[in-house]
C-alpha atoms as a PDB file:
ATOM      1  CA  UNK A   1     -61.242  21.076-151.039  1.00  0.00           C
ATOM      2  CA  UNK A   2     -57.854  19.894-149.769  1.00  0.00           C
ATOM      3  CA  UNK A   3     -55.051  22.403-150.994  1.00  0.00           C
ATOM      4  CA  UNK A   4     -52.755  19.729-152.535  1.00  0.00           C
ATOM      5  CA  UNK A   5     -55.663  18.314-153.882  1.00  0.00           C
ATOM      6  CA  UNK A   6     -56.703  22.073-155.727  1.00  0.00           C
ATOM      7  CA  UNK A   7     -53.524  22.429-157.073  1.00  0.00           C
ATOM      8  CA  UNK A   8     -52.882  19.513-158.651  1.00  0.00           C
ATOM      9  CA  UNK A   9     -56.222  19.535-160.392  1.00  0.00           C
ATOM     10  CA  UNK A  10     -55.052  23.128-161.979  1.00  0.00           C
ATOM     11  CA  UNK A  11     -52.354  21.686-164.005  1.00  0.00           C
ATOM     12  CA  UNK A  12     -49.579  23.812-162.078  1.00  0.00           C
ATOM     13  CA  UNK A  13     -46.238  22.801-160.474  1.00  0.00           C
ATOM     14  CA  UNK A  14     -46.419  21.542-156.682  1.00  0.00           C
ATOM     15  CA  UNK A  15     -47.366  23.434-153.981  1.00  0.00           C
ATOM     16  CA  UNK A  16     -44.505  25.593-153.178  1.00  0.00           C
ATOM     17  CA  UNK A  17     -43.606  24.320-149.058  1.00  0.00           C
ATOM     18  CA  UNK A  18     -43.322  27.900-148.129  1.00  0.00           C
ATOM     19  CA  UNK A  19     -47.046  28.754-148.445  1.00  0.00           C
ATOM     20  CA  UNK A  20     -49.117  26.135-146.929  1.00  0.00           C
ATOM     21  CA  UNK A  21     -49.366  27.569-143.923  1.00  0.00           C
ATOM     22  CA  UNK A  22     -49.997  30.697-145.246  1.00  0.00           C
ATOM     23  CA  UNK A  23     -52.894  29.122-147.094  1.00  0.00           C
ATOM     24  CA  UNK A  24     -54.153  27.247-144.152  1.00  0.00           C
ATOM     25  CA  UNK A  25     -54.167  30.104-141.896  1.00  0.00           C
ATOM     26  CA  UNK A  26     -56.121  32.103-144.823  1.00  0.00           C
ATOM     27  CA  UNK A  27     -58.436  29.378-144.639  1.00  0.00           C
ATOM     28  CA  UNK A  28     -59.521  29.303-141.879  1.00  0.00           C
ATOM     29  CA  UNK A  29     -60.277  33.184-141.644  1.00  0.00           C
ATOM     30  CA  UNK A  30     -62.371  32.629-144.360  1.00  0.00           C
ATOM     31  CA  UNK A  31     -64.522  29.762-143.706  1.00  0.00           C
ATOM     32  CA  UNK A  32     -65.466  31.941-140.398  1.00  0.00           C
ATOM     33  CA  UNK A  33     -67.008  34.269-142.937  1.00  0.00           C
ATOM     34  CA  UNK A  34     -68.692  31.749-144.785  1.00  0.00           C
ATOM     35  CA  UNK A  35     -71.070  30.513-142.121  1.00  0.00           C
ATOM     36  CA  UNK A  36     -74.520  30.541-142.522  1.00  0.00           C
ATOM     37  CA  UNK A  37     -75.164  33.196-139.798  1.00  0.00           C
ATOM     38  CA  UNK A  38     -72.321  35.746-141.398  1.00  0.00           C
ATOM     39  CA  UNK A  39     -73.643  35.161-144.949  1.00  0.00           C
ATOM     40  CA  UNK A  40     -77.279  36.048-143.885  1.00  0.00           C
ATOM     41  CA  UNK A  41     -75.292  40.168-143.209  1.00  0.00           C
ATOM     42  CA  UNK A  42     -73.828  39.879-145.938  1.00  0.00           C
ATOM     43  CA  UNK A  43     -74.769  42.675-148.700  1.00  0.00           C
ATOM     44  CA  UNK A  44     -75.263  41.198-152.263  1.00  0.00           C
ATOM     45  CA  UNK A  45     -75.404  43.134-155.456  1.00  0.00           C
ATOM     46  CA  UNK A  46     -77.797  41.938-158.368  1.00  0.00           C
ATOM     47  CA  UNK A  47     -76.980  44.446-160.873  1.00  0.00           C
ATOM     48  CA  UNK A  48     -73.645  46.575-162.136  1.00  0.00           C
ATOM     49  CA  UNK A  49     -72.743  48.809-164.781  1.00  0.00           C
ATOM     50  CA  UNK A  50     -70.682  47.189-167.673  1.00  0.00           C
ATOM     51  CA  UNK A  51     -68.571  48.806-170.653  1.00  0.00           C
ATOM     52  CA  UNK A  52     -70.381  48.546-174.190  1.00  0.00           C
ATOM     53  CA  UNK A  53     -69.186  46.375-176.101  1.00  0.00           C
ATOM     54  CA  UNK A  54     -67.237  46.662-179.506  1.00  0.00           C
ATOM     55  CA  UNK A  55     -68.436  45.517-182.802  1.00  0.00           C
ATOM     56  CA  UNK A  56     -69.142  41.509-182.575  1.00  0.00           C
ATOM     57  CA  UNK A  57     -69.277  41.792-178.692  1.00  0.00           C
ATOM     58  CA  UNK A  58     -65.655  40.561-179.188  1.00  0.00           C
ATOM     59  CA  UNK A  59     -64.377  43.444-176.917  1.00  0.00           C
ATOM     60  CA  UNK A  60     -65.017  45.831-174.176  1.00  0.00           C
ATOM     61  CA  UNK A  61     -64.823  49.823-175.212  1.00  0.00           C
ATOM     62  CA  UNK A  62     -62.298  50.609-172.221  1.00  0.00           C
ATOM     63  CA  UNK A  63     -64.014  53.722-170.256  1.00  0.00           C
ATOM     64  CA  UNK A  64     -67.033  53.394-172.103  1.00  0.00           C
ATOM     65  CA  UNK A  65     -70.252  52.445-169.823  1.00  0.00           C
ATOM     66  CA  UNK A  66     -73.504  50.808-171.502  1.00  0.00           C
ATOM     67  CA  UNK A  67     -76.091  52.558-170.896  1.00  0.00           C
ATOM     68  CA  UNK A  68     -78.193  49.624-168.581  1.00  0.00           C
ATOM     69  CA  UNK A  69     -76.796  47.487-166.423  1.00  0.00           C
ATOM     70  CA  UNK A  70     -75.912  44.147-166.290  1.00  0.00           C
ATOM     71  CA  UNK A  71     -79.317  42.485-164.430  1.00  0.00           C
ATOM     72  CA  UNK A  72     -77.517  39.416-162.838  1.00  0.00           C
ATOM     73  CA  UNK A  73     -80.961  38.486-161.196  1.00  0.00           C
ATOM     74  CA  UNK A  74     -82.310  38.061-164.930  1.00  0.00           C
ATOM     75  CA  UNK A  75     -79.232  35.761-165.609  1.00  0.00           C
ATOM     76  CA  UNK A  76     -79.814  33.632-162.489  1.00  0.00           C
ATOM     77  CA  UNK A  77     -83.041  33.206-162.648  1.00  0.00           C
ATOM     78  CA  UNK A  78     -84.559  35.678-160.018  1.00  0.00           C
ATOM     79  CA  UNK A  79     -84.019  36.959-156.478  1.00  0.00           C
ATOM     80  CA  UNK A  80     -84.318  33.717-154.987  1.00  0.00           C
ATOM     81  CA  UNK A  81     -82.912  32.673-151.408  1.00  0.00           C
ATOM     82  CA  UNK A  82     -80.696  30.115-153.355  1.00  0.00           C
ATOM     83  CA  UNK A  83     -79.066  33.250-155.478  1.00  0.00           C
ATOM     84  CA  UNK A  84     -79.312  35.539-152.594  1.00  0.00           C
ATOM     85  CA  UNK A  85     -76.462  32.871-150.958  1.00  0.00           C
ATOM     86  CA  UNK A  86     -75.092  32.470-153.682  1.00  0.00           C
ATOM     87  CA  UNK A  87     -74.147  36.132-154.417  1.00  0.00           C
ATOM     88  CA  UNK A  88     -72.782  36.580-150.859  1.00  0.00           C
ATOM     89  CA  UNK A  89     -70.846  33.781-150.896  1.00  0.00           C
ATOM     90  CA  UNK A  90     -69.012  35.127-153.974  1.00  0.00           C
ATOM     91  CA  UNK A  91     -69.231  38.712-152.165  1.00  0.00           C
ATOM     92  CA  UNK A  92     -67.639  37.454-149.130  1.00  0.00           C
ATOM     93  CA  UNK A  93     -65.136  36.114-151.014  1.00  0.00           C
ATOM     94  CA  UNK A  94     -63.887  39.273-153.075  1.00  0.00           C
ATOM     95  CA  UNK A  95     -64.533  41.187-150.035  1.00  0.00           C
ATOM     96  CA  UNK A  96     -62.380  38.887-148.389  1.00  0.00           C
ATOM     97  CA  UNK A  97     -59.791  38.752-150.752  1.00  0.00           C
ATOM     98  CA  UNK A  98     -59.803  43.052-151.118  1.00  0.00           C
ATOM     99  CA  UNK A  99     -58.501  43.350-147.425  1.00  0.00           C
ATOM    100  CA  UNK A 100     -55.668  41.047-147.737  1.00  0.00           C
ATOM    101  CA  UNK A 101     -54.358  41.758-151.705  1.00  0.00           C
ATOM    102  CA  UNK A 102     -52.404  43.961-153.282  1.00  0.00           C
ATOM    103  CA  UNK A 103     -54.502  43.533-156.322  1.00  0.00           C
ATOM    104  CA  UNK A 104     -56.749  46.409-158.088  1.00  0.00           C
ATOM    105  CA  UNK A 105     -59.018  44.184-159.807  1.00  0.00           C
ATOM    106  CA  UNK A 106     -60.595  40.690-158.395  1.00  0.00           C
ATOM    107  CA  UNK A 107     -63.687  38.676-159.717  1.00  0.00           C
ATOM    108  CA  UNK A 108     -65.776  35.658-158.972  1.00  0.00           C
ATOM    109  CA  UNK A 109     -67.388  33.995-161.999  1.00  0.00           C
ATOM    110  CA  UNK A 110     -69.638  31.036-162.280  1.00  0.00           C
ATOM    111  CA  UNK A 111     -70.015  28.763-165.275  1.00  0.00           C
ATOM    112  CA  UNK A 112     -73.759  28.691-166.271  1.00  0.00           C
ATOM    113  CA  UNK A 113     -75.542  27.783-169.644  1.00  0.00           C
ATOM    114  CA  UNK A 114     -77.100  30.830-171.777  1.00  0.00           C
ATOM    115  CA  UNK A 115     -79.991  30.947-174.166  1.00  0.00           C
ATOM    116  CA  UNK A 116     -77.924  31.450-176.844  1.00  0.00           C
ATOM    117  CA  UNK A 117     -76.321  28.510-176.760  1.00  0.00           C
ATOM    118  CA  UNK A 118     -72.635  28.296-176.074  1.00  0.00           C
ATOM    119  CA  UNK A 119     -71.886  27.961-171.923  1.00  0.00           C
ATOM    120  CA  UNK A 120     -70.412  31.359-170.461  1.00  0.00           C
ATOM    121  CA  UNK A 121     -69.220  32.406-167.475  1.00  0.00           C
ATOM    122  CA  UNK A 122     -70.604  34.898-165.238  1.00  0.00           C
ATOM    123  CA  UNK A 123     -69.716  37.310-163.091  1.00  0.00           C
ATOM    124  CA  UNK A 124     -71.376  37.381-159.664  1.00  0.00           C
ATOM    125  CA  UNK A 125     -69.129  39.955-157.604  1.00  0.00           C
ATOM    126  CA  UNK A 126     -65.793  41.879-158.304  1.00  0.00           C
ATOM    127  CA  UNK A 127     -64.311  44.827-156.823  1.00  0.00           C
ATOM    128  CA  UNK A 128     -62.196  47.522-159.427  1.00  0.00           C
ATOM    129  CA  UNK A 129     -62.622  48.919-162.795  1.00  0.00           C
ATOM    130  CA  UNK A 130     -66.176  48.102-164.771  1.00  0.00           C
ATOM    131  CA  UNK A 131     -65.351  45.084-167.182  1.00  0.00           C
ATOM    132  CA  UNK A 132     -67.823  42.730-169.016  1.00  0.00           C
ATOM    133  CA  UNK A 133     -69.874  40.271-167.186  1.00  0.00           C
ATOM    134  CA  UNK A 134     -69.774  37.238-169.669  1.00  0.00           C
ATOM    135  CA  UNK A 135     -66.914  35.482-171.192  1.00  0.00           C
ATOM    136  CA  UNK A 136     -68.436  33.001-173.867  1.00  0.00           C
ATOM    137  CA  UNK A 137     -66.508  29.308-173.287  1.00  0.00           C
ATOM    138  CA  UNK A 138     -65.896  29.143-176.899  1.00  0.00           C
ATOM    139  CA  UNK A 139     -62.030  28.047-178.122  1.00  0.00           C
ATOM    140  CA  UNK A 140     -62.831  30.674-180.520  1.00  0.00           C
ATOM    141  CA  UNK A 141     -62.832  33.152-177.685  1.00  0.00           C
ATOM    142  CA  UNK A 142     -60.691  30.951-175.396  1.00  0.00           C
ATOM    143  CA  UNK A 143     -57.883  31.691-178.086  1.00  0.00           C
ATOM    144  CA  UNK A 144     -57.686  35.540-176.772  1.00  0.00           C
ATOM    145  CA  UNK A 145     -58.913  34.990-173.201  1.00  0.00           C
ATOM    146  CA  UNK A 146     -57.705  33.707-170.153  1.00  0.00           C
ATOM    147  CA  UNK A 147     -61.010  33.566-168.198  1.00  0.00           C
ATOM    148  CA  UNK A 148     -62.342  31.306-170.962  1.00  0.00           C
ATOM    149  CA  UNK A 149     -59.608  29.462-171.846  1.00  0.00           C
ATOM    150  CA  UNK A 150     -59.356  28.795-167.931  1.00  0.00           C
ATOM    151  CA  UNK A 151     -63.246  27.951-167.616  1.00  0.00           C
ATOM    152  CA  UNK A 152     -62.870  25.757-170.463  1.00  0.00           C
ATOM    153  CA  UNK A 153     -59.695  23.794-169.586  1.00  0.00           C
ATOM    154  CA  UNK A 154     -59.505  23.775-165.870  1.00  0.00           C
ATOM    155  CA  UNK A 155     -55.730  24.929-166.131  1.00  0.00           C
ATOM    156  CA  UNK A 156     -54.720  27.302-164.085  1.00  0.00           C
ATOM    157  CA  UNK A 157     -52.426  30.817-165.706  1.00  0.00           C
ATOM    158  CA  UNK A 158     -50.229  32.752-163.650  1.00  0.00           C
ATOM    159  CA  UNK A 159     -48.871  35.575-165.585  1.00  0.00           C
ATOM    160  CA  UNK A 160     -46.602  37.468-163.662  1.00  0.00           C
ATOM    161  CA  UNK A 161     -44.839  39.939-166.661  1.00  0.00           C
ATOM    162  CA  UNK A 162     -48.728  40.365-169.155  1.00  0.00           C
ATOM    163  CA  UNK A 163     -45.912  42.021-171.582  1.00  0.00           C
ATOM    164  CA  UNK A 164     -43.713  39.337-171.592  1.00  0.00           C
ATOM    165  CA  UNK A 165     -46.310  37.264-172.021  1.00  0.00           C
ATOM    166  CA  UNK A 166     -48.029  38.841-175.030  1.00  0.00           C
ATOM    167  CA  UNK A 167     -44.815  39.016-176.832  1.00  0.00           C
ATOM    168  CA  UNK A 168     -44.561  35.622-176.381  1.00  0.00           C
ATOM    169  CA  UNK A 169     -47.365  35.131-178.069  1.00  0.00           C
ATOM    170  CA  UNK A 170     -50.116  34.367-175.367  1.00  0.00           C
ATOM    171  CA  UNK A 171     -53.475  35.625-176.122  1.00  0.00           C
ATOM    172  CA  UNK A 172     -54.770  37.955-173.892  1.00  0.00           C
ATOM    173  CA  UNK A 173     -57.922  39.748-173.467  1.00  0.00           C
ATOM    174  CA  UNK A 174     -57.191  43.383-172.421  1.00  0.00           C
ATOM    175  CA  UNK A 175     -59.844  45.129-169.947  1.00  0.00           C
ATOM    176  CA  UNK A 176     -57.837  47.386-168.606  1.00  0.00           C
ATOM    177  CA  UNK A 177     -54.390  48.391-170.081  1.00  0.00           C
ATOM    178  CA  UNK A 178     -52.592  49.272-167.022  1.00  0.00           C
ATOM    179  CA  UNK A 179     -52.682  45.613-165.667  1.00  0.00           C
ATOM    180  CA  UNK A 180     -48.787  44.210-165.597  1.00  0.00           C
ATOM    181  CA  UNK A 181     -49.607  40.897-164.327  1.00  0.00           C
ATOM    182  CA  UNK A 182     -52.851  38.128-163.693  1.00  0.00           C
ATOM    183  CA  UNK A 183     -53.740  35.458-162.224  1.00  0.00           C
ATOM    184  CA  UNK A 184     -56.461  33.163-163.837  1.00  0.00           C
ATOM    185  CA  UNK A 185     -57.625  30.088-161.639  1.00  0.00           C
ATOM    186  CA  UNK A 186     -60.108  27.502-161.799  1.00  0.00           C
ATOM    187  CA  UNK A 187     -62.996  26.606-159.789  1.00  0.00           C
ATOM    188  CA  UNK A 188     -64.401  23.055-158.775  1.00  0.00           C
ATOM    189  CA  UNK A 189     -66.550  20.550-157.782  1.00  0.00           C
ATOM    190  CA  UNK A 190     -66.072  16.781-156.100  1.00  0.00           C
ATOM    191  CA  UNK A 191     -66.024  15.739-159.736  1.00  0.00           C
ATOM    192  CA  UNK A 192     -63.323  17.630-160.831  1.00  0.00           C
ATOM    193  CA  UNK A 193     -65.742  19.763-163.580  1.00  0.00           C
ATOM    194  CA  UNK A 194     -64.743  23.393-163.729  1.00  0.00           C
ATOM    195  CA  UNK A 195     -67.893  25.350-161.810  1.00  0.00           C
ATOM    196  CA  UNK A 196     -66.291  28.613-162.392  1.00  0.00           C
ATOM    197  CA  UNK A 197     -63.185  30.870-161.987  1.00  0.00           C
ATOM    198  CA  UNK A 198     -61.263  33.573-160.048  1.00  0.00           C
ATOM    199  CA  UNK A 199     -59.757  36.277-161.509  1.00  0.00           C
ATOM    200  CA  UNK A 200     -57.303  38.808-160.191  1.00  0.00           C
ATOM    201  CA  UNK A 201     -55.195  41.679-162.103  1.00  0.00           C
ATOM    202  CA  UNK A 202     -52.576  43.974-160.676  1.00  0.00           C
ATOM    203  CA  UNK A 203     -50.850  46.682-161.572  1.00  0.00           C
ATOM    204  CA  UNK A 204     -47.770  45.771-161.170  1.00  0.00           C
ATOM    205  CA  UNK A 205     -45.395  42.807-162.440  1.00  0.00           C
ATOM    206  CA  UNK A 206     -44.770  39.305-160.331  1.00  0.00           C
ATOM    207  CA  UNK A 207     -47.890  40.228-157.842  1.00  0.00           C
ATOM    208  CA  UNK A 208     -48.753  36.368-157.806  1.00  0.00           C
ATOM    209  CA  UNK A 209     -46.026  35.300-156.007  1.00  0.00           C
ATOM    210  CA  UNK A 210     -45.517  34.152-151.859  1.00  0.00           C
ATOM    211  CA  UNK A 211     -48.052  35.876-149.663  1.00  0.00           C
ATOM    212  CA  UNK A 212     -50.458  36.932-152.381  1.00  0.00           C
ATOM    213  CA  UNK A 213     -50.353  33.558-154.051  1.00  0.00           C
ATOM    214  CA  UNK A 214     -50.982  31.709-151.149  1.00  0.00           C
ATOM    215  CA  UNK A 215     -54.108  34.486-150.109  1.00  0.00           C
ATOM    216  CA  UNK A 216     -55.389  33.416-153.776  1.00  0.00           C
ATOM    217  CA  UNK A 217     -54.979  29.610-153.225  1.00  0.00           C
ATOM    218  CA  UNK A 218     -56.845  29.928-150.290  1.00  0.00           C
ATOM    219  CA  UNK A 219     -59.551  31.601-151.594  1.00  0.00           C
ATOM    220  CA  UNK A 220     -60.012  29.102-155.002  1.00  0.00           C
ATOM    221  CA  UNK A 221     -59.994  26.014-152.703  1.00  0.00           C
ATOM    222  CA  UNK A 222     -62.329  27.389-150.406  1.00  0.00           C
ATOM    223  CA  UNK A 223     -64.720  27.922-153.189  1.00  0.00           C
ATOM    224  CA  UNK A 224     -64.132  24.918-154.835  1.00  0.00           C
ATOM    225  CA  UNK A 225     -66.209  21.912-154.014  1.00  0.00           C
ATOM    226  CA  UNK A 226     -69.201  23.130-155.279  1.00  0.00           C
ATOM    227  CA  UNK A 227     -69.790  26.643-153.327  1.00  0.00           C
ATOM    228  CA  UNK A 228     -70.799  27.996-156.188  1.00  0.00           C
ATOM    229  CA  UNK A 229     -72.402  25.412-158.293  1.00  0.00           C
ATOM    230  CA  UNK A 230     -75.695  26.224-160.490  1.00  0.00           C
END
């Protein structure tokens, strides 16, 4: 997906000038790793450990491991060749994105239907801290998290000062208390329907800005146009 075309379907200001070429060049390293031939060596993981979660499921216990893992073949429906791809095309991507970023948390989610009912999305690589692998797309639980509220409206958050922004009154999920500053972006399709999200924490403030916003952009429009679609 064009660039111009990505951001103006995430509901943010114009492309700054300054970092297209940033983003192109990005691009282009990436796509090299996206080929069929480099996906086929790429290593794909199909479980991870996850924190419990508090009473409701509302929350994760920070520190606090569940005892099994989170069996993301179970979720997507087996160890297919079809899931195999897809994994490493989301593990290509956060391994990608680890080299470049100054980031200490970065995940790839995909919106998918659930048994239970409601839509969720899930997470099918990350590198950093253990956090929870499904964010229902509720506005219930949109109303305290960006990664749903993102998945649900296809608007893009930049939150460069999390403090600021809490005592602004934003809701915000907290997985990890040292993070000072997020960046919450949607994923597409052709048809402009949200097929998932990106999700990247630091732990310091205004990380999302020049070099490491245009690494990002390059990343989410890569991905978007269906990469990742169920």
């Amino acid at each position: 997906m064009q660039l111009e075309t990505y951001w103006a379907w995430c509901g943010l200001e114009g492309v700054p000038a300054d970092l297209a070429e940033a983003v192109r060049g990005y691009r282009k390293e990436m796509e090299l790793r996206l080929q069929p031939e480099a996906l086929e060596r790429v290593e794909v993981q199909w479980a991870y450990r996850v924190p419990e979660l508090g009473e409701g499921g509302s929350c994760s216990l920070f520190g606090q491991l569940a005892e099994r893992p989170y069996d993301l073949a179970g979720t997507l429906g087996g160890r297919t060749d079809a899931n195999r791809r897809l994994l490493g095309i989301a593990a290509t991507a956060v391994q990608y994105y680890r080299e470049r970023s100054r980031s200490q948390w970065f995940g790839v989610y995909q919106s998918r239907g659930h048994a239970a009912g409601n839509p969720v999305l899930v997470k099918l690589a990350y590198f950093g801290a253990e956090s929870r692998a499904e964010f229902p797309l509720t506005p219930e639980f949109a109303a305290g998290s960006n990664n749903s509220a993102v998945g649900l409206s296809g608007t893009g958050r930049l939150i460069n000062d999390v403090a600021s922004y809490v005592a602004e009154g934003g809701g915000y999920y907290t997985c990890d208390p040292k993070v000072k500053s997020e960046a919450c972006l949607p994923l597409f399709n052709e048809r402009r329907e949200v097929i998932g999200i990106v999700d990247a924490e630091a732990f310091e403030a205004h990380v999302f800005e020049g070099e490491e916003l245009a690494l990002l952009l390059a990343v989410t429009s890569v991905l978007s146009g269906g990469l990742i679609a169920a």
